[in-house]
C-alpha atoms as a PDB file:
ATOM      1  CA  UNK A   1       0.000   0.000   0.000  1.00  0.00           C
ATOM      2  CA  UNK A   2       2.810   2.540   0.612  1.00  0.00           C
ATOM      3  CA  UNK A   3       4.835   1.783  -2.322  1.00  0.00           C
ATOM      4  CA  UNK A   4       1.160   2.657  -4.740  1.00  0.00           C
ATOM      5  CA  UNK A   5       1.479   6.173  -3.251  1.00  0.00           C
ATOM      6  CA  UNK A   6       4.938   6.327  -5.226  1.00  0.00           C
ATOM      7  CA  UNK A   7       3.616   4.971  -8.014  1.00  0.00           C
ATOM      8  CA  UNK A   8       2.416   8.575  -9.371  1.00  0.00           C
ATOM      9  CA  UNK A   9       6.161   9.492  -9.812  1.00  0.00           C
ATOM     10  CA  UNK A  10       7.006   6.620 -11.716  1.00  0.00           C
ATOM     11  CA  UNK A  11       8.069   7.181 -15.382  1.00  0.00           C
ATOM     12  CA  UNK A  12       4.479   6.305 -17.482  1.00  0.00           C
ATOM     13  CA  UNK A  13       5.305   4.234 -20.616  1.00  0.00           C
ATOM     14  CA  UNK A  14       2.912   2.923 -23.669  1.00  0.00           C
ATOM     15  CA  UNK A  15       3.988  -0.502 -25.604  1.00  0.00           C
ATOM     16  CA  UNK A  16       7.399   0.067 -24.044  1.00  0.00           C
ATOM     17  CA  UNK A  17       7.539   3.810 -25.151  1.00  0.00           C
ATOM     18  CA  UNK A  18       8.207   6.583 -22.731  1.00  0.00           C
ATOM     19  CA  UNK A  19       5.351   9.263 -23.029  1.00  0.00           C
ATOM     20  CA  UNK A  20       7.611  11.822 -20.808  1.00  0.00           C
ATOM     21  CA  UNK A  21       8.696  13.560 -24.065  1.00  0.00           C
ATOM     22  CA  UNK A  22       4.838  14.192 -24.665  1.00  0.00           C
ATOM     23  CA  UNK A  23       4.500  15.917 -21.081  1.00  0.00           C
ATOM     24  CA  UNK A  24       7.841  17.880 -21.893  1.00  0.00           C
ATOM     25  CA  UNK A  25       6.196  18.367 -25.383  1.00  0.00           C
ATOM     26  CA  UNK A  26       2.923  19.739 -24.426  1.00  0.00           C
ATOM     27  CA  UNK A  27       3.566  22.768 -22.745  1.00  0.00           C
ATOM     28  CA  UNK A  28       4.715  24.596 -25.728  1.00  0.00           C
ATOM     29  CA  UNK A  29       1.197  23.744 -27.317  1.00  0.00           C
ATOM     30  CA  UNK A  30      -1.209  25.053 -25.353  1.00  0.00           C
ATOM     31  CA  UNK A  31       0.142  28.245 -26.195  1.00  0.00           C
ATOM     32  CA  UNK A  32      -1.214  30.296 -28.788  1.00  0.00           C
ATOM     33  CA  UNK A  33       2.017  31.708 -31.034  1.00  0.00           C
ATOM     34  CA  UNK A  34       2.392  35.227 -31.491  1.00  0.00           C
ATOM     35  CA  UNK A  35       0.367  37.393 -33.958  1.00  0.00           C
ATOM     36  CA  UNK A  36       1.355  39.956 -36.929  1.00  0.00           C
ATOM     37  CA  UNK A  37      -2.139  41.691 -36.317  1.00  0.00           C
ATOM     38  CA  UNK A  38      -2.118  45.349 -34.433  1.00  0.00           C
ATOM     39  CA  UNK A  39      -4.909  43.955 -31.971  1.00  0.00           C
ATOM     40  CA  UNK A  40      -4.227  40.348 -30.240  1.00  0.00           C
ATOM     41  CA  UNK A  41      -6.755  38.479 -28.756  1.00  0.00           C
ATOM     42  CA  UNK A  42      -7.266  38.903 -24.896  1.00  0.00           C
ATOM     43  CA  UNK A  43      -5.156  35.392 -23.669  1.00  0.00           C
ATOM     44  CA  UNK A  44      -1.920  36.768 -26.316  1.00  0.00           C
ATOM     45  CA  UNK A  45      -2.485  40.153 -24.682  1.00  0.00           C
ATOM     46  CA  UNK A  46      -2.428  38.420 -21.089  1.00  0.00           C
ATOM     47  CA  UNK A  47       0.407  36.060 -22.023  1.00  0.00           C
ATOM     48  CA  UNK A  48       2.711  39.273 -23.718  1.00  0.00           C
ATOM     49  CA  UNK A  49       1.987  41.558 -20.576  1.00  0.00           C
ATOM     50  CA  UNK A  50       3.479  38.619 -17.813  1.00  0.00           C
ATOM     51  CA  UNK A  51       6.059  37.534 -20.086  1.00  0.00           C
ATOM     52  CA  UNK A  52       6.916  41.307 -20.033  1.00  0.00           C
ATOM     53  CA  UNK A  53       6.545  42.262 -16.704  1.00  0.00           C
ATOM     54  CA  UNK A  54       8.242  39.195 -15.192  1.00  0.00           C
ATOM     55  CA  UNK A  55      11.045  39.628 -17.778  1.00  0.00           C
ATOM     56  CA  UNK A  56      11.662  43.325 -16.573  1.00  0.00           C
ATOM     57  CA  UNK A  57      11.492  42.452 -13.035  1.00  0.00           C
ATOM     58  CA  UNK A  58      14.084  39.270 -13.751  1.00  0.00           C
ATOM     59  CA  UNK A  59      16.508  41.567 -15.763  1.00  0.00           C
ATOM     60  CA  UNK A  60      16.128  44.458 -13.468  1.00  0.00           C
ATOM     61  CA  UNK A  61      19.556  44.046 -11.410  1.00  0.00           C
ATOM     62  CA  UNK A  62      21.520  42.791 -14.239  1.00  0.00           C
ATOM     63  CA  UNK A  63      23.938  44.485 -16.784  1.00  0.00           C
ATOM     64  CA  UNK A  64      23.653  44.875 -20.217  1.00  0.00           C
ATOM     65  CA  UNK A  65      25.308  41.602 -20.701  1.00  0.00           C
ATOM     66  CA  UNK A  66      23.042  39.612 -18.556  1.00  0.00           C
ATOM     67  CA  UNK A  67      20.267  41.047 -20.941  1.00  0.00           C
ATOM     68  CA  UNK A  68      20.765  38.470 -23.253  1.00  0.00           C
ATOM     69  CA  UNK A  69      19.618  35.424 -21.320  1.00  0.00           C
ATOM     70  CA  UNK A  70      16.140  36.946 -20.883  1.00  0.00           C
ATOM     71  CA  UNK A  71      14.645  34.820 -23.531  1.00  0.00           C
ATOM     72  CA  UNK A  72      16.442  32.008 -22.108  1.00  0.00           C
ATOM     73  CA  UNK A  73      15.425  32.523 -18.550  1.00  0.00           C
ATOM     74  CA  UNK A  74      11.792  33.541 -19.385  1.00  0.00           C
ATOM     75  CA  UNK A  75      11.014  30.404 -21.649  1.00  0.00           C
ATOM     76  CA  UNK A  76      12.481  28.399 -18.777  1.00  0.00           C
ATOM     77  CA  UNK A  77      10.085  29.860 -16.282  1.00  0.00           C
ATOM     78  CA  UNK A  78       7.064  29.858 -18.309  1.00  0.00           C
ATOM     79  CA  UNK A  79       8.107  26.100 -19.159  1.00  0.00           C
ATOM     80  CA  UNK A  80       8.354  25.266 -15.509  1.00  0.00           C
ATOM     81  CA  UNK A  81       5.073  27.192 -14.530  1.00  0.00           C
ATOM     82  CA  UNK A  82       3.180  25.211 -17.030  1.00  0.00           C
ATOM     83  CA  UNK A  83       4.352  21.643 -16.448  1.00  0.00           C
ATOM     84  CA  UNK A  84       3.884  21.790 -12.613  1.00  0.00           C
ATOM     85  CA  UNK A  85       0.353  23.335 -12.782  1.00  0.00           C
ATOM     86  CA  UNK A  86      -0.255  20.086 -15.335  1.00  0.00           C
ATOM     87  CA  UNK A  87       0.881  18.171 -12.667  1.00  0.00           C
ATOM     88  CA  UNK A  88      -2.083  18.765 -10.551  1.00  0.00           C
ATOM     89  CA  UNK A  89      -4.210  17.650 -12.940  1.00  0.00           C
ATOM     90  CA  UNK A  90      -5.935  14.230 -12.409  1.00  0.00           C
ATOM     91  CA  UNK A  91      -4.130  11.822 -14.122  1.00  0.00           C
ATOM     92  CA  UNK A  92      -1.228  13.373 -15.135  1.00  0.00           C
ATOM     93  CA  UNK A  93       2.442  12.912 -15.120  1.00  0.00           C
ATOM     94  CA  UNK A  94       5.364  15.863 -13.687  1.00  0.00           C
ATOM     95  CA  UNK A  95       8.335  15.323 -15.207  1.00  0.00           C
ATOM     96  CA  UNK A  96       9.619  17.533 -12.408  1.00  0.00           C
ATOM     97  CA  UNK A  97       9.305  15.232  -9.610  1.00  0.00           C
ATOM     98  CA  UNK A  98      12.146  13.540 -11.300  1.00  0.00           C
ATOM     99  CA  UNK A  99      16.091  15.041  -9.823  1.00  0.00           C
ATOM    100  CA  UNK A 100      17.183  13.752 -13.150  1.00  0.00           C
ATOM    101  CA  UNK A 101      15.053  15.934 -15.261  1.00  0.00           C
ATOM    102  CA  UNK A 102      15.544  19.198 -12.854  1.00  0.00           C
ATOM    103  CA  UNK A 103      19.256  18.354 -12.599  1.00  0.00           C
ATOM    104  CA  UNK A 104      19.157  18.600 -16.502  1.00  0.00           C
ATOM    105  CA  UNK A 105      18.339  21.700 -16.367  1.00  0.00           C
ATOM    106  CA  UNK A 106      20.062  23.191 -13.392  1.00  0.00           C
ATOM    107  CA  UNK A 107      23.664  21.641 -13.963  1.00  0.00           C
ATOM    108  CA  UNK A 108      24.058  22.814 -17.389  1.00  0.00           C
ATOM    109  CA  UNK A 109      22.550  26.332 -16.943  1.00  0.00           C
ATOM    110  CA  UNK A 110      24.968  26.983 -13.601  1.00  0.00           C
ATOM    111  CA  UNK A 111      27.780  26.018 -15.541  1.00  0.00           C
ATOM    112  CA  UNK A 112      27.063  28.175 -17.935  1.00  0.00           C
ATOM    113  CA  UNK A 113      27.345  30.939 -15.655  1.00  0.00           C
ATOM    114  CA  UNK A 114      30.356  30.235 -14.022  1.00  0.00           C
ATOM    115  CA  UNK A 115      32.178  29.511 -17.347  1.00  0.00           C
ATOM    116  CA  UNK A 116      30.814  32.891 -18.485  1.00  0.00           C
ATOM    117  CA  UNK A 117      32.099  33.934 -14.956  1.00  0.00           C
ATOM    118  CA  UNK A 118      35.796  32.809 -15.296  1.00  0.00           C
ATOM    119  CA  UNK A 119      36.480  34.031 -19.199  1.00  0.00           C
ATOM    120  CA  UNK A 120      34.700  37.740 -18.853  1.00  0.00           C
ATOM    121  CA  UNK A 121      36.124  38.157 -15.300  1.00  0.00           C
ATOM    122  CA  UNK A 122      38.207  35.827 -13.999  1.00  0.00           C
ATOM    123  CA  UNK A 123      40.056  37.914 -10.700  1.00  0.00           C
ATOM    124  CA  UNK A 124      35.920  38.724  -9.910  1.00  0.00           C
ATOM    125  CA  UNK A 125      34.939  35.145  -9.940  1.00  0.00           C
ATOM    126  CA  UNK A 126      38.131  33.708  -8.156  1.00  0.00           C
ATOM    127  CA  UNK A 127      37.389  36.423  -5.517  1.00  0.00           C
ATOM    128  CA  UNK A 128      33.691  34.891  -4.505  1.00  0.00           C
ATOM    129  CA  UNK A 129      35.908  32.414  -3.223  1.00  0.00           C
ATOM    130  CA  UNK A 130      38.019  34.105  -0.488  1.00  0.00           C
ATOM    131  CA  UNK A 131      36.358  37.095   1.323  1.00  0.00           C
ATOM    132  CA  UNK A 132      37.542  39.953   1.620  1.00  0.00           C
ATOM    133  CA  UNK A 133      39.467  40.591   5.247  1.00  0.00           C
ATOM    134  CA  UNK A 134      40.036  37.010   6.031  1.00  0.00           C
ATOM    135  CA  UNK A 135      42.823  35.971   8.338  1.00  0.00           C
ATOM    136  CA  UNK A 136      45.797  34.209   6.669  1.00  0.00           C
ATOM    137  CA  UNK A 137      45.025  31.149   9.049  1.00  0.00           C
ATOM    138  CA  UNK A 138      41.075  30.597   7.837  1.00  0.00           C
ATOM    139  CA  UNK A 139      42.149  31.557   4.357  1.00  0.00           C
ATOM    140  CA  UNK A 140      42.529  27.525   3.482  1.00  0.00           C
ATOM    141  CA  UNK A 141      39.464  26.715   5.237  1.00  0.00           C
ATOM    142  CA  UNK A 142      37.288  29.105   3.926  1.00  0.00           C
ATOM    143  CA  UNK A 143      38.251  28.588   0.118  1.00  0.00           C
ATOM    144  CA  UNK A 144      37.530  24.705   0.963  1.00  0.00           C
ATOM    145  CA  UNK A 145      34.068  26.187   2.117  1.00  0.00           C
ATOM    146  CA  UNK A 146      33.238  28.317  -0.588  1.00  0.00           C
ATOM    147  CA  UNK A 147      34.229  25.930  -3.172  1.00  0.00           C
ATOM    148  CA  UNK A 148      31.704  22.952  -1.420  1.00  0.00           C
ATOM    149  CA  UNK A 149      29.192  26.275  -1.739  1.00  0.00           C
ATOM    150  CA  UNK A 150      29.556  26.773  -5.441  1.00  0.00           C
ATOM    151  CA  UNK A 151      29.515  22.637  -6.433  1.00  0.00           C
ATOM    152  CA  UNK A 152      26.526  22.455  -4.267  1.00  0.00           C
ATOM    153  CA  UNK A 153      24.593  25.111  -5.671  1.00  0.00           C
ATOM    154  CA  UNK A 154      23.164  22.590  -8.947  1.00  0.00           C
ATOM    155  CA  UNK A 155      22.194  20.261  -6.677  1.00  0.00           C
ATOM    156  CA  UNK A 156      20.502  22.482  -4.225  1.00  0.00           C
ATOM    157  CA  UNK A 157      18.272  23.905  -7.377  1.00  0.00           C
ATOM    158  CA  UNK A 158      17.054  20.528  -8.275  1.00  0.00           C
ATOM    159  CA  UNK A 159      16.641  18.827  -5.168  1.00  0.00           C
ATOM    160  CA  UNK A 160      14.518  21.949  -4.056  1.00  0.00           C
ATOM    161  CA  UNK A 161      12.200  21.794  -7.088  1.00  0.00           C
ATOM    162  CA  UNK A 162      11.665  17.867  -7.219  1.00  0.00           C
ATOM    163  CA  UNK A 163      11.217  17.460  -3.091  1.00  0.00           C
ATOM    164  CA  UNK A 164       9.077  20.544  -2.371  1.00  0.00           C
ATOM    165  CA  UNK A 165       6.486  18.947  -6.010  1.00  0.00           C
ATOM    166  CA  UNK A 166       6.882  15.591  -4.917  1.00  0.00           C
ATOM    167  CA  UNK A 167       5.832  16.280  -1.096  1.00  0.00           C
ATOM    168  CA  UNK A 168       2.955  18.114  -2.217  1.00  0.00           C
ATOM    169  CA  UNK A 169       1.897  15.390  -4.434  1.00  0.00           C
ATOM    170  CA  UNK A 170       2.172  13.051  -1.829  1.00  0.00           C
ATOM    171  CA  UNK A 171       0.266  15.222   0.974  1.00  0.00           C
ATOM    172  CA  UNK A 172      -2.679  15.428  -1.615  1.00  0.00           C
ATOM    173  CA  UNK A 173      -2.697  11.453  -2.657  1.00  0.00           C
ATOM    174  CA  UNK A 174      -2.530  10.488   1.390  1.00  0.00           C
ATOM    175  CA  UNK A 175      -5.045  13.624   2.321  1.00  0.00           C
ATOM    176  CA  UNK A 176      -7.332  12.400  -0.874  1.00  0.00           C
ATOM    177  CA  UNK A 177      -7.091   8.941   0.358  1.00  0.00           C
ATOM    178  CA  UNK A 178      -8.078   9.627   4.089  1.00  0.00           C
ATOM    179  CA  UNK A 179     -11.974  11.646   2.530  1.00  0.00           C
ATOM    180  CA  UNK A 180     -12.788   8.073   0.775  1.00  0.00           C
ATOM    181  CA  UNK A 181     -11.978   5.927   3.702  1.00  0.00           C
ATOM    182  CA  UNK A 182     -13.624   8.330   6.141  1.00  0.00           C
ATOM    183  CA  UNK A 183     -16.540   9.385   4.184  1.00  0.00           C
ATOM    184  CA  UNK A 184     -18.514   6.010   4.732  1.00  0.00           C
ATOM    185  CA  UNK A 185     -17.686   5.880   8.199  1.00  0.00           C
ATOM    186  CA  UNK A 186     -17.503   9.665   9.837  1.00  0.00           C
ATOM    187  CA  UNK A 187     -18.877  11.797   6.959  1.00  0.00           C
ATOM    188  CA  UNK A 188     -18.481  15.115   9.191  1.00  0.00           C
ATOM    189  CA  UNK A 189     -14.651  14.483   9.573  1.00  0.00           C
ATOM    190  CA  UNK A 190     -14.401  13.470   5.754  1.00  0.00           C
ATOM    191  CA  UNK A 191     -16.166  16.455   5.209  1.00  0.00           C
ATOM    192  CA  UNK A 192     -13.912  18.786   6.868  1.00  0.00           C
ATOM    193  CA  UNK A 193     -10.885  16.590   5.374  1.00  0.00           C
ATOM    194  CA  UNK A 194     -11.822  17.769   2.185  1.00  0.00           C
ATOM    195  CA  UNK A 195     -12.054  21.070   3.192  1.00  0.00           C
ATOM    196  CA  UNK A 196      -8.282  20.733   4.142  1.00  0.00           C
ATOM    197  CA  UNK A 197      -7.838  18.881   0.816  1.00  0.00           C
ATOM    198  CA  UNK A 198      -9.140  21.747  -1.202  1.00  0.00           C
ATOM    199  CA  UNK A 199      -6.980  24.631   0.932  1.00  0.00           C
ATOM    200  CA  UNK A 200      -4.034  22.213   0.172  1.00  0.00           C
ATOM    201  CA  UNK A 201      -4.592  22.161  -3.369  1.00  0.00           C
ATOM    202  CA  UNK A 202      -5.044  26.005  -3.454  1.00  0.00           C
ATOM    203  CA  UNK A 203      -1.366  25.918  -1.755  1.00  0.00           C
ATOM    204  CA  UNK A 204      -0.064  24.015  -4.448  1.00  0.00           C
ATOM    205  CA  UNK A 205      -0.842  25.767  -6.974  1.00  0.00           C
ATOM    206  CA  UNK A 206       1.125  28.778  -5.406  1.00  0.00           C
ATOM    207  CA  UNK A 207       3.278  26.662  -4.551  1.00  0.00           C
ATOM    208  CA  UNK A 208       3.646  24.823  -8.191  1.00  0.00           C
ATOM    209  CA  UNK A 209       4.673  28.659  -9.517  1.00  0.00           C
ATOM    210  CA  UNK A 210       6.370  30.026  -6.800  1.00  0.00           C
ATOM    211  CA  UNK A 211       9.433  27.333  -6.799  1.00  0.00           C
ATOM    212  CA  UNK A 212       9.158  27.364 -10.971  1.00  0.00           C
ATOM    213  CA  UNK A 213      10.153  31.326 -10.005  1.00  0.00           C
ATOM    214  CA  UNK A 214      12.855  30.942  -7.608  1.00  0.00           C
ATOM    215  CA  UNK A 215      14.269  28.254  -9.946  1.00  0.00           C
ATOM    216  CA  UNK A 216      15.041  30.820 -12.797  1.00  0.00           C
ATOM    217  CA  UNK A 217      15.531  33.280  -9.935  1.00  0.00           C
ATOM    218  CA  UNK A 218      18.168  31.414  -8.210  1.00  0.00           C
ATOM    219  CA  UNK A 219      19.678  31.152 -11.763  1.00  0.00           C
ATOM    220  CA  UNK A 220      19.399  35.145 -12.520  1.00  0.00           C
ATOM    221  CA  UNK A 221      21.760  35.780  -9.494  1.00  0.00           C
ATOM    222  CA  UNK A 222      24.295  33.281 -10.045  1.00  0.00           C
ATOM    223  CA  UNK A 223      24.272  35.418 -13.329  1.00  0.00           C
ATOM    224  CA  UNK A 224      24.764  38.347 -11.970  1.00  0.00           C
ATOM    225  CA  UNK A 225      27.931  37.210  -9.892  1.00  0.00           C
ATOM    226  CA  UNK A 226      29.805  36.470 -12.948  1.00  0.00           C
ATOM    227  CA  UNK A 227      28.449  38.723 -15.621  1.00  0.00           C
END
């Protein structure tokens, strides 16, 4: 019985065939491409004014040069925001629930920025490493520290996206659970378990775009350290 309530993170596969690449797929259909008319529809309109304002607010402490990932950083977090709020759907799969997949995005894209880091400004990246005013003894010890810091920070990014998705999933599946086996018995407390059910589905949802933001966030300042 415990090992079902995993079972929702498993891979799904048809005739042998892995149908993650349709979940990673799907995303980029449901929305509706950009138009050559002067007047767009209300949901383009919508969709152009977030991608705008949360593109502004993402590039706002960056330099010129950091400017250039914003289509990068924005098509990540509208990517992100989308496959997590599928998620919640009934009978759907979240690719993010899987370290592999998040670490596929987070290694590569913080290696990008230190690499950027150490051929634009070398001395500037070399010197996150060592604060400034250190005493000569804790100089060896706190390079050790800060180097740990910096290999740790890919990690951090997708263990926080795939644990904080997959205990939510889990709280929902066990909370969902308890209403059926209670509603024969004690309808009043299945009643009021559903009532919790439905405020912790509300949370996820926040919850579903608030950690697809402080992904690309997270990101966005790691850029700024070495552009």
């Amino acid at each position: 019985m415990m090992m079902s309530f995993f079972d929702q993170f498993a891979s799904p596969t048809y005739l042998g065939i892995p149908l993650i690449a349709i979940a990673i797929a799907l995303p980029w259909v449901l929305y509706p491409t950009p138009s050559s008319r002067w007047v767009n529809n209300r949901l383009t309109t919508i969709q152009g004014w977030f991608i705008n304002r949360f593109t502004n607010q993402l590039m706002l402490p960056l330099n010129m040069g950091g400017h250039k990932w914003a289509l990068l950083l924005a098509s990540l977090m509208i990517f992100l925001i989308t496959i997590n709020m599928l998620g919640l759907l009934p009978y759907t799969f979240t690719p993010t629930t899987q370290l592999s997949f998040n670490m596929g995005f987070a290694v590569p894209l913080w290696l990008a920025t230190v690499i950027i880091g150490m051929r634009n400004q070398p001395t500037v990246a070399l010197g996150h490493l060592l604060p400034e005013g250190t005493p000569i003894l804790l100089i060896p010890v706190l390079i050790i520290i800060e180097t740990i810091s910096l290999f740790i920070r890919p990690l951090a990014l997708g263990v926080r996206l795939t644990a904080n998705l997959t205990a939510g999933h889990l709280l929902i599946q066990l909370i969902a659970t308890a209403v059926f086996v209670l509603l024969p018995m004690m309808p009043t407390v299945a009643i009021l378990t559903a009532t919790v059910l439905f405020l912790l589905t509300l949370l996820e949802i926040a919850v579903a775009m608030i950690q697809a933001y402080v992904f690309v966030l997270l990101l966005s300042l790691y850029l700024q350290e070495n552009v």
